[in-house]
Protein backbone atom coordinates (compact mmCIF):
# COMPACT_ATOMS: atom_id res chain seq x y z
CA UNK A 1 42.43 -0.15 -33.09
CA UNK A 2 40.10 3.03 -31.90
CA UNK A 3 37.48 1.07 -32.32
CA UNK A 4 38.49 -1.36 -29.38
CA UNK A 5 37.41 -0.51 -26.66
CA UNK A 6 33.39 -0.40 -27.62
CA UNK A 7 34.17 -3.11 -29.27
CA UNK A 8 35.28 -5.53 -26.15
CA UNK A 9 33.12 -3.84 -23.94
CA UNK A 10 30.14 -4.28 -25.80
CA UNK A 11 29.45 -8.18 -25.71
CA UNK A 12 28.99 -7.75 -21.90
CA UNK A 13 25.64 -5.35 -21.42
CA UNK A 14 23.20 -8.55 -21.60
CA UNK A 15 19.61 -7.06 -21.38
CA UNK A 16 17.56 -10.45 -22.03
CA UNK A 17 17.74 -14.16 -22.91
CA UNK A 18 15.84 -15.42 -26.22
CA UNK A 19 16.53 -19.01 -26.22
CA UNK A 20 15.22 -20.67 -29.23
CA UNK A 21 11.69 -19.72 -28.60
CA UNK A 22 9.92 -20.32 -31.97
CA UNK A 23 11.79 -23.87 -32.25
CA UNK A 24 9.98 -24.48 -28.48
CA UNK A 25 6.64 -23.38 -29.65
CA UNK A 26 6.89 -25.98 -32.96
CA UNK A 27 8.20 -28.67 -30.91
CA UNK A 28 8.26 -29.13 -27.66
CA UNK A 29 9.09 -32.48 -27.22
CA UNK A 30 12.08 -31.60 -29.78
CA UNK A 31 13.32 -28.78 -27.87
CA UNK A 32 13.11 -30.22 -24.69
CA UNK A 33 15.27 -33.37 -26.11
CA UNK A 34 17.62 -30.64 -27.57
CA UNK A 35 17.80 -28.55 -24.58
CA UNK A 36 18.93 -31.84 -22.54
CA UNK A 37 21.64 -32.55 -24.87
CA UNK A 38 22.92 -29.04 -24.95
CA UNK A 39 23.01 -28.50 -21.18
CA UNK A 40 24.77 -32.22 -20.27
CA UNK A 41 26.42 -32.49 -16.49
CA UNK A 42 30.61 -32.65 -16.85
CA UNK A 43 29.69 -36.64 -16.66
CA UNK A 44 27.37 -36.60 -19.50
CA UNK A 45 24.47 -37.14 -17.53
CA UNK A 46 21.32 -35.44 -18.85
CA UNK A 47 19.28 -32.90 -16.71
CA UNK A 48 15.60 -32.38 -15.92
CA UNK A 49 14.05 -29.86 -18.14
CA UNK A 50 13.06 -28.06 -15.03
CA UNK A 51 16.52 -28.34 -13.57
CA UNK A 52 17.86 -26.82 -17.28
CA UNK A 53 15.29 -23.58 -17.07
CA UNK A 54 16.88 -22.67 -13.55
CA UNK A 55 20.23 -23.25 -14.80
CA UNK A 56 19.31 -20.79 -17.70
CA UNK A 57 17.89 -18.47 -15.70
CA UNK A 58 21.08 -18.62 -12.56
CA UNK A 59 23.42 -18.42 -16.08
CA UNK A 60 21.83 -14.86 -17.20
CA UNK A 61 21.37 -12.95 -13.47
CA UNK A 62 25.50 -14.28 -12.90
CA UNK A 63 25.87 -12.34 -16.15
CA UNK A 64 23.75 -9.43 -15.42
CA UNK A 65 25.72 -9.04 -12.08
CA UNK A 66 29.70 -9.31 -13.96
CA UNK A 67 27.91 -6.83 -16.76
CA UNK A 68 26.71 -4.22 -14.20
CA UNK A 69 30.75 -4.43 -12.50
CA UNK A 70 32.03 -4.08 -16.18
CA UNK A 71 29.85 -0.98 -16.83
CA UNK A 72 31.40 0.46 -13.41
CA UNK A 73 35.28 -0.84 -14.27
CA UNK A 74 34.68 1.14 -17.99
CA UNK A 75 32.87 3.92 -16.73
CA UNK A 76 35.88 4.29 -14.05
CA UNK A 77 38.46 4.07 -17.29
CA UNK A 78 39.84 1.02 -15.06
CA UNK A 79 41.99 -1.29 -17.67
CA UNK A 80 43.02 -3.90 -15.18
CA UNK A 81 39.60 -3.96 -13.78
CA UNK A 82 38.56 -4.46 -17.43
CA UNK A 83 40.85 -7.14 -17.70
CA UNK A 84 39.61 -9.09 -15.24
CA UNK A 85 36.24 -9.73 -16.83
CA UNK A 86 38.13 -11.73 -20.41
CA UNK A 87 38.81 -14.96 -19.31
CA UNK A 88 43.25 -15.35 -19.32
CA UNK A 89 43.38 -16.09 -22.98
CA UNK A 90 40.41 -14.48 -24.26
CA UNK A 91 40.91 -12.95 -27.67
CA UNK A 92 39.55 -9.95 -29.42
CA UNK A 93 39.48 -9.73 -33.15
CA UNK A 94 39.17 -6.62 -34.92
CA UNK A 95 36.41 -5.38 -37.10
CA UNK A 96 38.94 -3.17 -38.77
CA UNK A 97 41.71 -5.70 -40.43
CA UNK A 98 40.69 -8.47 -39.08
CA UNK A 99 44.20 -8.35 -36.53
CA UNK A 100 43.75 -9.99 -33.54
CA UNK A 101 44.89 -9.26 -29.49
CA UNK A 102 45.44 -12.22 -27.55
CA UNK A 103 45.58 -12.51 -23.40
CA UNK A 104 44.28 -10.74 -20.60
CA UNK A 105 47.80 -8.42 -20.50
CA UNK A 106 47.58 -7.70 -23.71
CA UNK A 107 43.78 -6.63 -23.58
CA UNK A 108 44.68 -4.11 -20.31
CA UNK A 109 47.46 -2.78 -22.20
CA UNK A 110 45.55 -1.99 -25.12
CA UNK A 111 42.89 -0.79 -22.68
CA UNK A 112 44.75 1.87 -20.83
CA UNK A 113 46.15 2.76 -24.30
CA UNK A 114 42.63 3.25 -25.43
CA UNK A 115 41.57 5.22 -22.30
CA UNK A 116 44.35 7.64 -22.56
CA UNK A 117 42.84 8.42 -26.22
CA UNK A 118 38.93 8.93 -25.53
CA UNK A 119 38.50 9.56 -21.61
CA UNK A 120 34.76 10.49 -22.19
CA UNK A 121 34.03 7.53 -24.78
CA UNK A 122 30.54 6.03 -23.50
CA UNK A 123 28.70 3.06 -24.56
CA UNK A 124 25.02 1.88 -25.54
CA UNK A 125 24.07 -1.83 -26.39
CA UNK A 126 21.35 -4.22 -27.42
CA UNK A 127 21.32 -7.30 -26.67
CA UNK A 128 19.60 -9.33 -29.88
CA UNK A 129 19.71 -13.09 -27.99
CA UNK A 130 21.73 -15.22 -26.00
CA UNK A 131 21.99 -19.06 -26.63
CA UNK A 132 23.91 -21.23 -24.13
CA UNK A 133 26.06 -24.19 -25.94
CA UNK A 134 26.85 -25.78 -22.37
CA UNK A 135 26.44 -25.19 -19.21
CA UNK A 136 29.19 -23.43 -19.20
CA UNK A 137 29.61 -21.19 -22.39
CA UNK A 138 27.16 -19.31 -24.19
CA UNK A 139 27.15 -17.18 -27.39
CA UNK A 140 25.68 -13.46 -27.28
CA UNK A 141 24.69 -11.46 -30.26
CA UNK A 142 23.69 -7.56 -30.58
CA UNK A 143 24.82 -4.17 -31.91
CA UNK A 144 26.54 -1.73 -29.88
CA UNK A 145 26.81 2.27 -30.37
CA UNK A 146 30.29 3.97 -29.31
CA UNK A 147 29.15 7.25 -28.48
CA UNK A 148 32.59 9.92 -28.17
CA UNK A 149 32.32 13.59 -27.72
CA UNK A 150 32.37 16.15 -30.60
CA UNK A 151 32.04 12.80 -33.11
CA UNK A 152 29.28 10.79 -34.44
CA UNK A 153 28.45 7.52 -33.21
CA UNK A 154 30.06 4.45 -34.27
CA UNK A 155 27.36 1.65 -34.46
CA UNK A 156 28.77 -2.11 -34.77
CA UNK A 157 27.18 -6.18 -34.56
CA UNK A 158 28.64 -8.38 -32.57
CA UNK A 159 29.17 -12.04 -31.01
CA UNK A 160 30.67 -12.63 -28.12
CA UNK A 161 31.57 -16.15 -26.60
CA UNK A 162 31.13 -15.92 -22.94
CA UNK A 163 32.71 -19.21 -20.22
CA UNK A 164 31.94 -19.91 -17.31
CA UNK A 165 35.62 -20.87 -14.81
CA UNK A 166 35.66 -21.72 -11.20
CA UNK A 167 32.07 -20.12 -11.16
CA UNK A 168 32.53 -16.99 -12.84
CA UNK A 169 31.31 -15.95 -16.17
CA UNK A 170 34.23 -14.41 -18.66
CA UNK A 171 34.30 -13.00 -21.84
CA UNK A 172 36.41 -15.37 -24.28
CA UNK A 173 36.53 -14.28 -27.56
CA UNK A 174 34.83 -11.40 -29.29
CA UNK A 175 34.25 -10.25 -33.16
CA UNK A 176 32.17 -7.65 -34.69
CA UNK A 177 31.53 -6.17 -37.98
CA UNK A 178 30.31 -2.43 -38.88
CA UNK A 179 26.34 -1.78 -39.81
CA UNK A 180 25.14 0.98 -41.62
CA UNK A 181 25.09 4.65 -39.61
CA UNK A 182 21.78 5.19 -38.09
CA UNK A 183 19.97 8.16 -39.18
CA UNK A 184 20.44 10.90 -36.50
CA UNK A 185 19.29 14.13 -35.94
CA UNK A 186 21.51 15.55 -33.70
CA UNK A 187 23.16 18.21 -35.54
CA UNK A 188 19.62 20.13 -35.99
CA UNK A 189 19.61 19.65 -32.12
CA UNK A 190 23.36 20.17 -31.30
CA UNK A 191 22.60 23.50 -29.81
CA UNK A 192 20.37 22.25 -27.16
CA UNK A 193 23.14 19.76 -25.61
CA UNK A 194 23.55 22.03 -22.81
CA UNK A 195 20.23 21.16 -21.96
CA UNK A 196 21.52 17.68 -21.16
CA UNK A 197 22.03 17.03 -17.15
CA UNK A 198 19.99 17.56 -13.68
CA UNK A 199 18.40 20.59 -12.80
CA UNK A 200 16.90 22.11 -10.07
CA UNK A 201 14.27 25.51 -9.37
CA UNK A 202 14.08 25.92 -5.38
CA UNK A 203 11.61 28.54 -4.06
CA UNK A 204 10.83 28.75 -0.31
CA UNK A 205 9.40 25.16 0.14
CA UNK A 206 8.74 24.47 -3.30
CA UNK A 207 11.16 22.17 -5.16
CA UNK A 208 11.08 21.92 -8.94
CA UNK A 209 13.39 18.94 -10.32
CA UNK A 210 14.83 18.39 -14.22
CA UNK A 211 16.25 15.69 -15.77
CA UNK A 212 17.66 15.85 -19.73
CA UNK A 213 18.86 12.81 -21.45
CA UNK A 214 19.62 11.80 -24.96
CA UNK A 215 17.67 9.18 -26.56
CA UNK A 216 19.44 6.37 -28.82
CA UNK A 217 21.45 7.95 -31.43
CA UNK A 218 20.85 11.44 -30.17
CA UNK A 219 17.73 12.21 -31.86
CA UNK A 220 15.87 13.47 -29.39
CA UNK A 221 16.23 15.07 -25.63
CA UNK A 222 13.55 14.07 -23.06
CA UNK A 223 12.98 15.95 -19.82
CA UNK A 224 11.67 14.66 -17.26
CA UNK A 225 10.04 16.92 -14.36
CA UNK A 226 9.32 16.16 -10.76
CA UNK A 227 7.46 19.42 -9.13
CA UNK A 228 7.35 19.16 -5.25
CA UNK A 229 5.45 21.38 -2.53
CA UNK A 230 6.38 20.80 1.22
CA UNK A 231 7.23 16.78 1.33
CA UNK A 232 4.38 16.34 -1.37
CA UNK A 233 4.86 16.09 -4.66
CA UNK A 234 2.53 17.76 -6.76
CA UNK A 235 3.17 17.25 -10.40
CA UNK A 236 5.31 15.01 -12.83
CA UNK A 237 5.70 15.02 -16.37
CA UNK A 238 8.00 14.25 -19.31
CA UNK A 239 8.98 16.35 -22.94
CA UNK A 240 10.10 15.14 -25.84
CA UNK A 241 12.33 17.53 -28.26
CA UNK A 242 13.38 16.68 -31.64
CA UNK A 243 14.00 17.68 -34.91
CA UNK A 244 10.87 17.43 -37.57
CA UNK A 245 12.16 16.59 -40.91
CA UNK A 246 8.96 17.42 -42.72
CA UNK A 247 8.48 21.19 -41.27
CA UNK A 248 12.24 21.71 -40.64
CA UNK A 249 11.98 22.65 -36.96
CA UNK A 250 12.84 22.01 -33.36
CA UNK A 251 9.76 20.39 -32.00
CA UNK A 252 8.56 19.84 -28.76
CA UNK A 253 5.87 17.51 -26.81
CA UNK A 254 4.90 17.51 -23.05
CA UNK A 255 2.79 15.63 -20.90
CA UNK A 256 1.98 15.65 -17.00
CA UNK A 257 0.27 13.69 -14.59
CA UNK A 258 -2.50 15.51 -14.40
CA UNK A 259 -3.48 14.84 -17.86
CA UNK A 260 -2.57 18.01 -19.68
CA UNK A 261 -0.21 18.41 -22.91
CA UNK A 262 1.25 20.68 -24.93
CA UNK A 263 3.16 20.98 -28.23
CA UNK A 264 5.55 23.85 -28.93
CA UNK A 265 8.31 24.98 -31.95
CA UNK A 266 11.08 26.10 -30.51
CA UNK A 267 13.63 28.87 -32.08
CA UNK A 268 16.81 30.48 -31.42
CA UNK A 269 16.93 34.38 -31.63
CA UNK A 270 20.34 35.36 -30.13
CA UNK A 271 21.78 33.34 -27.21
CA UNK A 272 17.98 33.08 -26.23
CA UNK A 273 15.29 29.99 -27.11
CA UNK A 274 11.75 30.88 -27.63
CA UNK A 275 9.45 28.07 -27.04
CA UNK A 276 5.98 28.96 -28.74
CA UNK A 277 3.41 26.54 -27.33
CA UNK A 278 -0.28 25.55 -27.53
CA UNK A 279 -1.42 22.85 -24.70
CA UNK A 280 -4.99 21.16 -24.11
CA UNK A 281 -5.74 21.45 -20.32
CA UNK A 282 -7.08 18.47 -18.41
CA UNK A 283 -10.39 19.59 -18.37
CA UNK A 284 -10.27 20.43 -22.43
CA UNK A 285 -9.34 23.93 -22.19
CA UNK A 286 -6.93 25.50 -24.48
CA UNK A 287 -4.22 27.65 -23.79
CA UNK A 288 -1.16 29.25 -25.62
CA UNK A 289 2.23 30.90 -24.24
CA UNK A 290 6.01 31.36 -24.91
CA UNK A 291 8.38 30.23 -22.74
CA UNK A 292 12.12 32.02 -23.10
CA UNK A 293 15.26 30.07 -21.99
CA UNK A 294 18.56 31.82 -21.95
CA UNK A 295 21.62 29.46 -20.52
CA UNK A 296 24.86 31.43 -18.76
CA UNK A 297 28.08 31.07 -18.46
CA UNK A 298 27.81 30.07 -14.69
CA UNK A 299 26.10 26.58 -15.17
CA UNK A 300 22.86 27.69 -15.13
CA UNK A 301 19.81 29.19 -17.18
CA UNK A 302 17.11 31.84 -16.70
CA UNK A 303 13.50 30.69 -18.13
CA UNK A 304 9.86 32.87 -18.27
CA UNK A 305 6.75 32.42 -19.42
CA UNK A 306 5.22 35.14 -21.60
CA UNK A 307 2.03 36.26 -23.63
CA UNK A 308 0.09 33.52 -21.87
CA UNK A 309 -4.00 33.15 -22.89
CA UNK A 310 -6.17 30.39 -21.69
CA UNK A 311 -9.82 30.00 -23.40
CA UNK A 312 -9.13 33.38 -24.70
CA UNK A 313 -8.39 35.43 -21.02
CA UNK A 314 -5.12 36.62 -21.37
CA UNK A 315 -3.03 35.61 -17.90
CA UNK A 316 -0.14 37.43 -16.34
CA UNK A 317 3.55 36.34 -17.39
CA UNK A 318 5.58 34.43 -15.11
CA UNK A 319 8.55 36.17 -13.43
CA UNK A 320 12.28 35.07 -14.95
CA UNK A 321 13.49 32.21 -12.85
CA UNK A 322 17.12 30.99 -12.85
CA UNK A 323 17.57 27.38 -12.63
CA UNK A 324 20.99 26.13 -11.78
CA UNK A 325 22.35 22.55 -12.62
CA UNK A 326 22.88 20.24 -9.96
């Protein structure tokens, strides 16, 4: 049952509601018929079309809200928290053998069992559509990632039947079968995951920020860059690194706010990263350098700028600067 955990958690991160839009754009007197069957008062008395949109849209924000204290309970490794979100005889049926886990006790047991096995195990989901039977159940579909350290990522489809009692949305049964592995090229870029986190270059009253993230399926890093003078902030920007399959390198692309980018190929030589870049300036000037990155023990990592020409006038380097992770 490894799989478990992404597996229950998964048919909660609702991102949108598709509702049968082609069938309202071929007939709109049909779906509005069909949309005041489906959504019937408890005494079977039908409700305005405009009544049934609000109900729709109350339906998904009420899930939104319960999805957002999920992500917090799993995040937390809280079973019982978890728990509380399946309705008290929700069930959960393997994509493995097909073997079922009945009950709300069950499901924390099987959660804190889980928990104890993959403390770090994260999550990623999209949410494919989300059609509501009644008033008070509705069916979501999607495909989830499992994402566990030091193994690849477990990718999965889904449905989940979701009811509403005494008010409150709960997950009541959930299945899911396993899709093909997505490409990924994160073992070209595996060496660069220490990259990954916030980062911060203070001088005097200047303020350089850094934030590294994955993208879906690890196959690329993007760094994002907030540079700050005084209580005025100067410059943004955001990098993307990945692996190029045709030329069989680390690439790299940057842009800032100010309208300049740059491209670079990045290589290891030792414990240090050479970054050989060309950019295009805002106002169409071109410029080349090499930017060295060397992370330590301690957290942090030491970064200069080197053999740096614009328009052909070669420029001084840039003093070594460690930046330290925050």
């Amino acid at each position: 049952m490894k799989q478990l955990i992404g597996g229950i958690a998964l048919g909660l991160l609702v991102a949108s509601s598709q509702l049968t839009q082609a069938e309202d754009q071929k007939s709109p007197a049909k779906s509005q018929a069909n949309a005041q069957v489906a959504l019937l008062s408890q005494n079977n008395t039908a409700v305005a079309p405009e009544t049934v949109e609000q109900m729709k849209t109350d339906a998904t924000a009420a899930i939104r809200k319960m999805v957002k204290s999920y992500v917090a309970a799993f995040d937390a490794k809280d079973a019982k928290a978890l728990a509380a979100h399946w309705s008290p005889d929700g069930v959960y049926i393997s994509r493995l053998d097909g073997s079922a886990i009945s009950g709300r006790n069950a499901l924390e047991q099987e959660f804190a069992a889980q928990f104890e096995e993959g403390k770090n195990t994260k999550l990623e989901v999209t949410t494919e559509s989300i059609d509501f039977i009644s008033p008070n159940v509705a069916l979501e579909q999607g495909t989830a990632t499992v994402i566990t350290p030091d193994a690849k990522p477990s990718l999965s489809s889904y449905s989940v039947v979701h009811v509403k009692r005494d008010g409150k949305w709960l997950i009541d049964r959930v299945s899911e079968e396993e899709v093909a592995e997505p490409a990924s090229h994160f073992q070209q870029l595996e060496d660069l995951e220490w990259m990954i986190g916030e980062w911060i270059d203070q001088e005097g009253g200047n303020v350089i920020k850094t934030e590294c993230k994955w993208t879906r399926n690890r196959n690329f890093i993007t760094r994002t860059f907030t540079a700050t003078v005084g209580d005025r902030i100067d410059l943004t920007g955001i990098q993307f690194v990945g692996w190029d399959a045709a030329r069989k390198q680390i690439r790299s692309w940057v842009f800032d706010s100010e309208g300049g980018w740059a491209e670079g190929v990045w290589t290891k030589s030792g414990e240090r990263w050479l970054v050989q870049s060309t950019a295009t300036m805002p106002d169409g000037r071109r410029g080349s350098s090499t930017s060295i990155l060397k992370p330590t023990d301690d957290g942090s990592f030491s970064w200069q700028k080197v053999n740096r020409v614009v328009d052909g006038e070669i420029l001084p380097n840039i003093d070594e600067v460690v930046i330290v992770r925050q």
